[in-house]
Protein backbone atom coordinates (compact mmCIF):
# COMPACT_ATOMS: atom_id res chain seq x y z
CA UNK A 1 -1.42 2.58 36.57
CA UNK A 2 -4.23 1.72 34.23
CA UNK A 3 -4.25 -1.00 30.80
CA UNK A 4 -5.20 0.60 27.61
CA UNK A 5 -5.81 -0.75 24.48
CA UNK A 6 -5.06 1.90 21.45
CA UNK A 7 -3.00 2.63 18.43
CA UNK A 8 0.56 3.62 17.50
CA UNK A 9 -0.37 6.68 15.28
CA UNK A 10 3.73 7.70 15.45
CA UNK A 11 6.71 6.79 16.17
CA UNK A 12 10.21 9.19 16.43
CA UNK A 13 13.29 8.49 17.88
CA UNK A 14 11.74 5.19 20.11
CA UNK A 15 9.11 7.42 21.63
CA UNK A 16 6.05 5.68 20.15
CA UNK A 17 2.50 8.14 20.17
CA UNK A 18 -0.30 5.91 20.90
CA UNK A 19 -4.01 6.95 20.71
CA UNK A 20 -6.10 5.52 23.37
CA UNK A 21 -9.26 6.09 25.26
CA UNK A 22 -9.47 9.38 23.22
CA UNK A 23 -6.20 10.41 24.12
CA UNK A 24 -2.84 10.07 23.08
CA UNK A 25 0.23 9.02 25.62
CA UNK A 26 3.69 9.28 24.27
CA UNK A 27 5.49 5.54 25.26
CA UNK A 28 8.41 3.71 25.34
CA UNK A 29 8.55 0.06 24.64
CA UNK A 30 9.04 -2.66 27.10
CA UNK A 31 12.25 -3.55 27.41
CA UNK A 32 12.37 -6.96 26.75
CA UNK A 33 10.99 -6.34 22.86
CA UNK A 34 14.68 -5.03 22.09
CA UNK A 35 15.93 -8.64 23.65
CA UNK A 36 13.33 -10.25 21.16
CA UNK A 37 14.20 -8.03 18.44
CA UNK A 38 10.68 -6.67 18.13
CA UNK A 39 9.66 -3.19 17.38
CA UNK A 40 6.75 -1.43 17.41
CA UNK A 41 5.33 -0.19 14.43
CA UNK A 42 2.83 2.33 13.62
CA UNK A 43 -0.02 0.81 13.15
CA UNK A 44 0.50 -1.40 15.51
CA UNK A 45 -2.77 -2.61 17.96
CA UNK A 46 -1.08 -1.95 21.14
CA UNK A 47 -1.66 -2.24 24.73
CA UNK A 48 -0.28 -0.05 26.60
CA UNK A 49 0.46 0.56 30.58
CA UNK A 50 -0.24 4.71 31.46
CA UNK A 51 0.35 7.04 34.64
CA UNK A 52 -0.75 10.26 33.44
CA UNK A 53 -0.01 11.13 29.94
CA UNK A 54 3.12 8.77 29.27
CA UNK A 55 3.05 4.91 29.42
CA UNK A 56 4.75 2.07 28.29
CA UNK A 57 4.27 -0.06 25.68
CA UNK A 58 3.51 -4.32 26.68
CA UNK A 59 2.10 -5.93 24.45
CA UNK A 60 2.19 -6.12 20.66
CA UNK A 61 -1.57 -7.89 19.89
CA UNK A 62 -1.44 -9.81 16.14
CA UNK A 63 -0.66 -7.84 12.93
CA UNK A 64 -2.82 -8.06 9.53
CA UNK A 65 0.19 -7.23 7.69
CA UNK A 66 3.88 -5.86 8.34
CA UNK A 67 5.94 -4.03 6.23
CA UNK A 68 9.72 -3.20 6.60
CA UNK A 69 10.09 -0.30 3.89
CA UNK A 70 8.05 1.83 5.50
CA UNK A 71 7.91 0.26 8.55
CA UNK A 72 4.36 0.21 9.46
CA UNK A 73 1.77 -2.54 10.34
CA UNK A 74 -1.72 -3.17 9.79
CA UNK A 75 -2.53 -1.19 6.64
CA UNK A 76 -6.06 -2.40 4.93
CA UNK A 77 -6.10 -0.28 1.79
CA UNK A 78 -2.82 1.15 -0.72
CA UNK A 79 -4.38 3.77 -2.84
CA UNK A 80 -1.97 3.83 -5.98
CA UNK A 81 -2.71 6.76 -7.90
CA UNK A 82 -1.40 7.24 -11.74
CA UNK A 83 -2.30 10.71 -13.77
CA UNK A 84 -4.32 9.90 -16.88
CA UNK A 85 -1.77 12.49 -18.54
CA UNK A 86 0.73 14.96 -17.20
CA UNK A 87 2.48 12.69 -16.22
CA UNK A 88 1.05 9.81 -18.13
CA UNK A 89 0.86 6.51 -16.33
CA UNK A 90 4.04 4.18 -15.78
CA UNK A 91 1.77 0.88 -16.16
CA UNK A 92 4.58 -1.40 -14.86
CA UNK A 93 5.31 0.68 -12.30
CA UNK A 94 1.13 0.06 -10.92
CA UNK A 95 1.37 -3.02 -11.25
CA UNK A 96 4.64 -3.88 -9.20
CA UNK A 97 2.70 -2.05 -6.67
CA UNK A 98 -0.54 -3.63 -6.70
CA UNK A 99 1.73 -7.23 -6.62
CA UNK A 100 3.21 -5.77 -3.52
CA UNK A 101 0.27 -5.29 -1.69
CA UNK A 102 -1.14 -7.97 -3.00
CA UNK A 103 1.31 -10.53 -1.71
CA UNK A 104 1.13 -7.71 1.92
CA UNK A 105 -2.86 -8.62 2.09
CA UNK A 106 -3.34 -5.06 1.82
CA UNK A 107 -5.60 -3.85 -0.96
CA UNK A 108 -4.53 -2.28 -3.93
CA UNK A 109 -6.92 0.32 -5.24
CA UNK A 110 -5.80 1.79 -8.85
CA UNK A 111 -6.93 5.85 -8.72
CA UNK A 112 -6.54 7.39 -11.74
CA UNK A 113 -6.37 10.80 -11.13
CA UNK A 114 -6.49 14.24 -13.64
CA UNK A 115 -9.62 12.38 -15.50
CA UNK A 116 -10.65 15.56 -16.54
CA UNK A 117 -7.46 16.17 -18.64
CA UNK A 118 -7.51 13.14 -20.63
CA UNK A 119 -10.13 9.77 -21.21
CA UNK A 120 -8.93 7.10 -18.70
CA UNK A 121 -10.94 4.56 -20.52
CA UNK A 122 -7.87 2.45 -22.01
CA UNK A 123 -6.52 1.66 -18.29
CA UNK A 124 -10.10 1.12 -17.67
CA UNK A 125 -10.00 -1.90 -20.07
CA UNK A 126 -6.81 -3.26 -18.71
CA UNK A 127 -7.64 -2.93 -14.95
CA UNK A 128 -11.49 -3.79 -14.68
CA UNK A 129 -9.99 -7.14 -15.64
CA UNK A 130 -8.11 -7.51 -12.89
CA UNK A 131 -10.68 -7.93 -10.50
CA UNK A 132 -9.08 -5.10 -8.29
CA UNK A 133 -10.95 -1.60 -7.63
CA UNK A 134 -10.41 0.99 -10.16
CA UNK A 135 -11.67 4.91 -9.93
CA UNK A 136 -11.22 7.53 -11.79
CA UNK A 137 -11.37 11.01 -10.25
CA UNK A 138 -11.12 14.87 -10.78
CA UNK A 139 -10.23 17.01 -8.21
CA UNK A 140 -11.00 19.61 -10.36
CA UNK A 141 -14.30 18.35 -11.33
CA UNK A 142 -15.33 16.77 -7.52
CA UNK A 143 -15.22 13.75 -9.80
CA UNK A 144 -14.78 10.29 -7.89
CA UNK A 145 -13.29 12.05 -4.31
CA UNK A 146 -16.81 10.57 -2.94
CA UNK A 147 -15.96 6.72 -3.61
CA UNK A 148 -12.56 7.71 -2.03
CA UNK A 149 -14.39 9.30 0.85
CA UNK A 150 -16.15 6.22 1.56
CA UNK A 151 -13.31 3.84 0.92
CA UNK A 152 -11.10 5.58 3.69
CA UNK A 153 -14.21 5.07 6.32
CA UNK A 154 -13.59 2.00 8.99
CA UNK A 155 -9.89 1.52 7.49
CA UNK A 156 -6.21 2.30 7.95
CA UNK A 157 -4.79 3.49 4.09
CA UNK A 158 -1.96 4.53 2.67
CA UNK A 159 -1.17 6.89 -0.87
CA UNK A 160 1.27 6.26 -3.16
CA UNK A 161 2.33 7.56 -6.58
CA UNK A 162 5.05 9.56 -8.37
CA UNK A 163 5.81 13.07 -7.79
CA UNK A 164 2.79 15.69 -9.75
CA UNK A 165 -0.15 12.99 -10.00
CA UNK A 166 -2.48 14.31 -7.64
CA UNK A 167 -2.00 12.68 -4.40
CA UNK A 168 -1.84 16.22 -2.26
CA UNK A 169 -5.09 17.56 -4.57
CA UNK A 170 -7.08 14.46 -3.95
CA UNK A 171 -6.16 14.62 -0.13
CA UNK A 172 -7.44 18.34 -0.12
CA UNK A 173 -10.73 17.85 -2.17
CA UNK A 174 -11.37 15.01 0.12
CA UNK A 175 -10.78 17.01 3.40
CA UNK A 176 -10.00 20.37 2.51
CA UNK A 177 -9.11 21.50 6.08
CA UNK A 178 -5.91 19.77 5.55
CA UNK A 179 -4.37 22.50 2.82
CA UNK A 180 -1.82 20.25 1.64
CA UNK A 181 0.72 22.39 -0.52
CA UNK A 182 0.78 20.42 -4.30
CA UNK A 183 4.05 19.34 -5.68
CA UNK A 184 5.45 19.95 -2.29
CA UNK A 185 5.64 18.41 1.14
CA UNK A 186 3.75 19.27 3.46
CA UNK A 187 5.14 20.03 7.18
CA UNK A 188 2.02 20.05 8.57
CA UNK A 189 1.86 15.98 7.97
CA UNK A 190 5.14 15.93 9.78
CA UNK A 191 7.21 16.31 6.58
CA UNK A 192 9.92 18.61 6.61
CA UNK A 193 12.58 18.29 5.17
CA UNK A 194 14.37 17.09 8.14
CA UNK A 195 11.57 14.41 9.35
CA UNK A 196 11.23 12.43 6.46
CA UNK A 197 11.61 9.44 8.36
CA UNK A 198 8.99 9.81 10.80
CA UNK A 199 6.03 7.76 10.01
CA UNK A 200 3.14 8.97 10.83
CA UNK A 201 -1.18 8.40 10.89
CA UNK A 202 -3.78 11.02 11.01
CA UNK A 203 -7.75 10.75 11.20
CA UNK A 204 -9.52 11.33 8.11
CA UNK A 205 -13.35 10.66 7.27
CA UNK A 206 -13.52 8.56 9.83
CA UNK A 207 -10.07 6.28 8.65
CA UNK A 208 -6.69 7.06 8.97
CA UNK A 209 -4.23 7.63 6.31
CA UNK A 210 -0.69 6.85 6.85
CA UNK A 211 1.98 9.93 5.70
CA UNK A 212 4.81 7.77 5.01
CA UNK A 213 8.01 8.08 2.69
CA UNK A 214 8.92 4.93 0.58
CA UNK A 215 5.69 3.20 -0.45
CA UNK A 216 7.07 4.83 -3.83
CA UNK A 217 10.38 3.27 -3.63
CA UNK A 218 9.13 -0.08 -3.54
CA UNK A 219 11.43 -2.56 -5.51
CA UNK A 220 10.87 -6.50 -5.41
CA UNK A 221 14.73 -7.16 -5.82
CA UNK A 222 14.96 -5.53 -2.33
CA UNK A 223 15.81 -8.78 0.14
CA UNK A 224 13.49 -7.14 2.73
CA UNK A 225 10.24 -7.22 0.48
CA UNK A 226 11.23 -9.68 -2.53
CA UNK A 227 8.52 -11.89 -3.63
CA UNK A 228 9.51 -15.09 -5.00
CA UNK A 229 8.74 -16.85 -8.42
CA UNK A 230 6.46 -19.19 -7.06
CA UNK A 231 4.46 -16.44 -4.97
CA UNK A 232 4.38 -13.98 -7.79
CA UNK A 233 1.20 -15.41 -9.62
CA UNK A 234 -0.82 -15.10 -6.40
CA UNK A 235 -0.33 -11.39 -6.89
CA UNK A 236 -2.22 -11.25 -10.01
CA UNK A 237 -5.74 -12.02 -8.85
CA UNK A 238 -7.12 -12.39 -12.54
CA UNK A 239 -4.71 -15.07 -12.53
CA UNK A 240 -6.23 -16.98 -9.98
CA UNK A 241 -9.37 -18.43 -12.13
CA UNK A 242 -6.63 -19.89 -14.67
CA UNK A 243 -3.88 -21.34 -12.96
CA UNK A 244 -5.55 -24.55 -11.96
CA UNK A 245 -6.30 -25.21 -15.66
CA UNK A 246 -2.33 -25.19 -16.69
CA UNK A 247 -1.34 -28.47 -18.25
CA UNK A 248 1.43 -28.49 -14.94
CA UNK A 249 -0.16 -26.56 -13.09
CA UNK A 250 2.13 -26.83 -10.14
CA UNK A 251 4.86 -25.83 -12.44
CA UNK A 252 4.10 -23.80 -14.65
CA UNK A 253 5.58 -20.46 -14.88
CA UNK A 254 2.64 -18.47 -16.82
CA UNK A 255 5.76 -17.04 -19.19
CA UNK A 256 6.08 -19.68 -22.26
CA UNK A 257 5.06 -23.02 -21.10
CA UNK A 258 2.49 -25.17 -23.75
CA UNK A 259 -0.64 -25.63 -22.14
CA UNK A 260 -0.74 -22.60 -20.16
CA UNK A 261 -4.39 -21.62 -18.93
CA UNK A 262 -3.42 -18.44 -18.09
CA UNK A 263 -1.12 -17.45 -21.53
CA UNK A 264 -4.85 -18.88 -23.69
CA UNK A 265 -6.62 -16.51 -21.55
CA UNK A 266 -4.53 -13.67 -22.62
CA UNK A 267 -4.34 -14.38 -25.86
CA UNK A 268 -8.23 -14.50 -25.84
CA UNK A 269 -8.45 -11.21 -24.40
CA UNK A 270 -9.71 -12.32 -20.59
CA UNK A 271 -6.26 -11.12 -19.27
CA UNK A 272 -5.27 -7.66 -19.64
CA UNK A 273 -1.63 -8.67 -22.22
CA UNK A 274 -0.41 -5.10 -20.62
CA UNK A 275 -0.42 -7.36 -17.18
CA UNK A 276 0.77 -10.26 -18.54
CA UNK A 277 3.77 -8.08 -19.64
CA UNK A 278 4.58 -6.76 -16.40
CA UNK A 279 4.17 -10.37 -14.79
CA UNK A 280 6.80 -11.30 -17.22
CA UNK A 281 8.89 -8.64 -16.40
CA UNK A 282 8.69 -9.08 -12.84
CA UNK A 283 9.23 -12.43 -12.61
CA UNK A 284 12.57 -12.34 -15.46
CA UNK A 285 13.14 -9.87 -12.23
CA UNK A 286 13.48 -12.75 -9.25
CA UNK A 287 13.09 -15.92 -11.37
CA UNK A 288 16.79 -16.84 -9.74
CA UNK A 289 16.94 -16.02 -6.51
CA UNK A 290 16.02 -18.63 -4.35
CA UNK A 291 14.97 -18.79 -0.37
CA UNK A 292 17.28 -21.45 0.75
CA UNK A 293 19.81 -19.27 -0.48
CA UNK A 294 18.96 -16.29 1.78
């Protein structure tokens, strides 16, 4: 028996694949996880106990970040890609999503993809305020798939957008080995149509990227991943340099209330109004659900 540190890189049916000392053993968990309700996740910083290629999972080491819907652990970067036109961008939709990763710790990086269809620079103006990352890219120019290259190096990322944006073209310009199908899903990412559960990483430029279902099903009503009125303004980083100037500042809702830093800074242009509007939205969204009550 030997102790390996490694990485859950998939998990089906309770058999969890974890890749250690350049190898991969296929595990089970310890049993006394199921008596502590814990599960593994992928992602998940493992160490594991092997005889040959199987082992067993014993220890769980400490999580950056945990997510229930997809369950997986430990992501660093959400790529959210949005089409500059066919499909044109659903703005509220991006922003729900950068909130949720946001309020995960994982970072939200805006990709907006098909540049060479359409100018991007309008969502330029909106998001370069935000302080989060924004690109633009072409993956039929080579346009931007370097700065996503790079990105992906040292870290554990995810993709998410609607259906036609891109994702599967950016994914092949970056590493075109992978021949991902467009506007379909691809089996060789352990997507069939009858594994759509399994969750899954692969190595890419030196990263992984996590093939997972439901990082575009995200919804903030959802008892599993809601984010409460008082947390949602932490998920607007521009927010952050305002909120301390509010006249009640522990208070204050950013929606209507007089003497609102953060309402003068839209209105003087230092705060996208487009993510003001979604804020709004959002929080109209959970404003009356409460945790006590959970």
């Amino acid at each position: 028996m030997a102790l390996l540190n490694g990485r859950i890189i998939q998990s089906i049916s309770g058999f969890y694949f974890v890749e250690a000392a350049d190898a991969v053993f296929e595990c089970k968990a310890k049993g006394s996880f199921r008596k502590k309700n814990i599960t593994p996740l992928v992602g998940d910083n493992v160490i594991i106990e092997t005889a040959d290629e199987k082992g067993t999972v014993t220890e769980i080491l400490d999580r950056k970040n945990s997510l229930v819907r997809p369950p997986v652990a430990n992501i660093d970067i959400l790529f959210i890609v949005a089409s500059v036109d066919d499909p044109r961008p659903n703005l509220y939709v991006i922003d729900k999503l950068t909130a949720f990763a946001n309020y995960h710790g994982i970072e939200p990086i805006i990709v907006f993809s098909k540049s060479d269809l359409a100018d991007a620079g309008c969502f330029l103006d909106i998001y370069n305020k935000s302080g989060m990352k924004v690109i633009c890219c072409s993956s039929e120019k080579n346009e931007g798939i370097d700065s996503i290259r790079e990105l992906i190096t040292g870290k554990v990322c995810a993709f998410t957008g609607n259906s036609g944006v891109g994702k599967s073209s950016i994914l092949n310009a970056i590493s075109p080995e992978l021949e991902l199908p467009t506007a379909s899903i691809s089996s060789k990412l352990g997507r069939g149509k009858h594994t759509t559960r399994i969750v899954s990483l692969y190595k890419l430029c030196g990263g992984y990227v996590a093939d997972t279902p439901g990082f575009s099903s995200i919804d903030l009503e959802l008892s599993t991943e809601r984010i409460y009125k008082d947390e949602l303004p932490d998920c607007f980083p521009e927010f952050r340099t305002f909120t301390d100037g509010c006249k009640f500042s522990l208070s204050c809702s950013h929606v209507t209330d007089k003497g609102c830093a953060v309402l003068e800074a839209v209105k003087n242009g230092e705060i996208a109004k487009e993510r003001h509007e979604s804020y709004v939205r959002m929080y109209n969204e959970v404003k009356n659900f409460k945790k006590w009550e959970e």
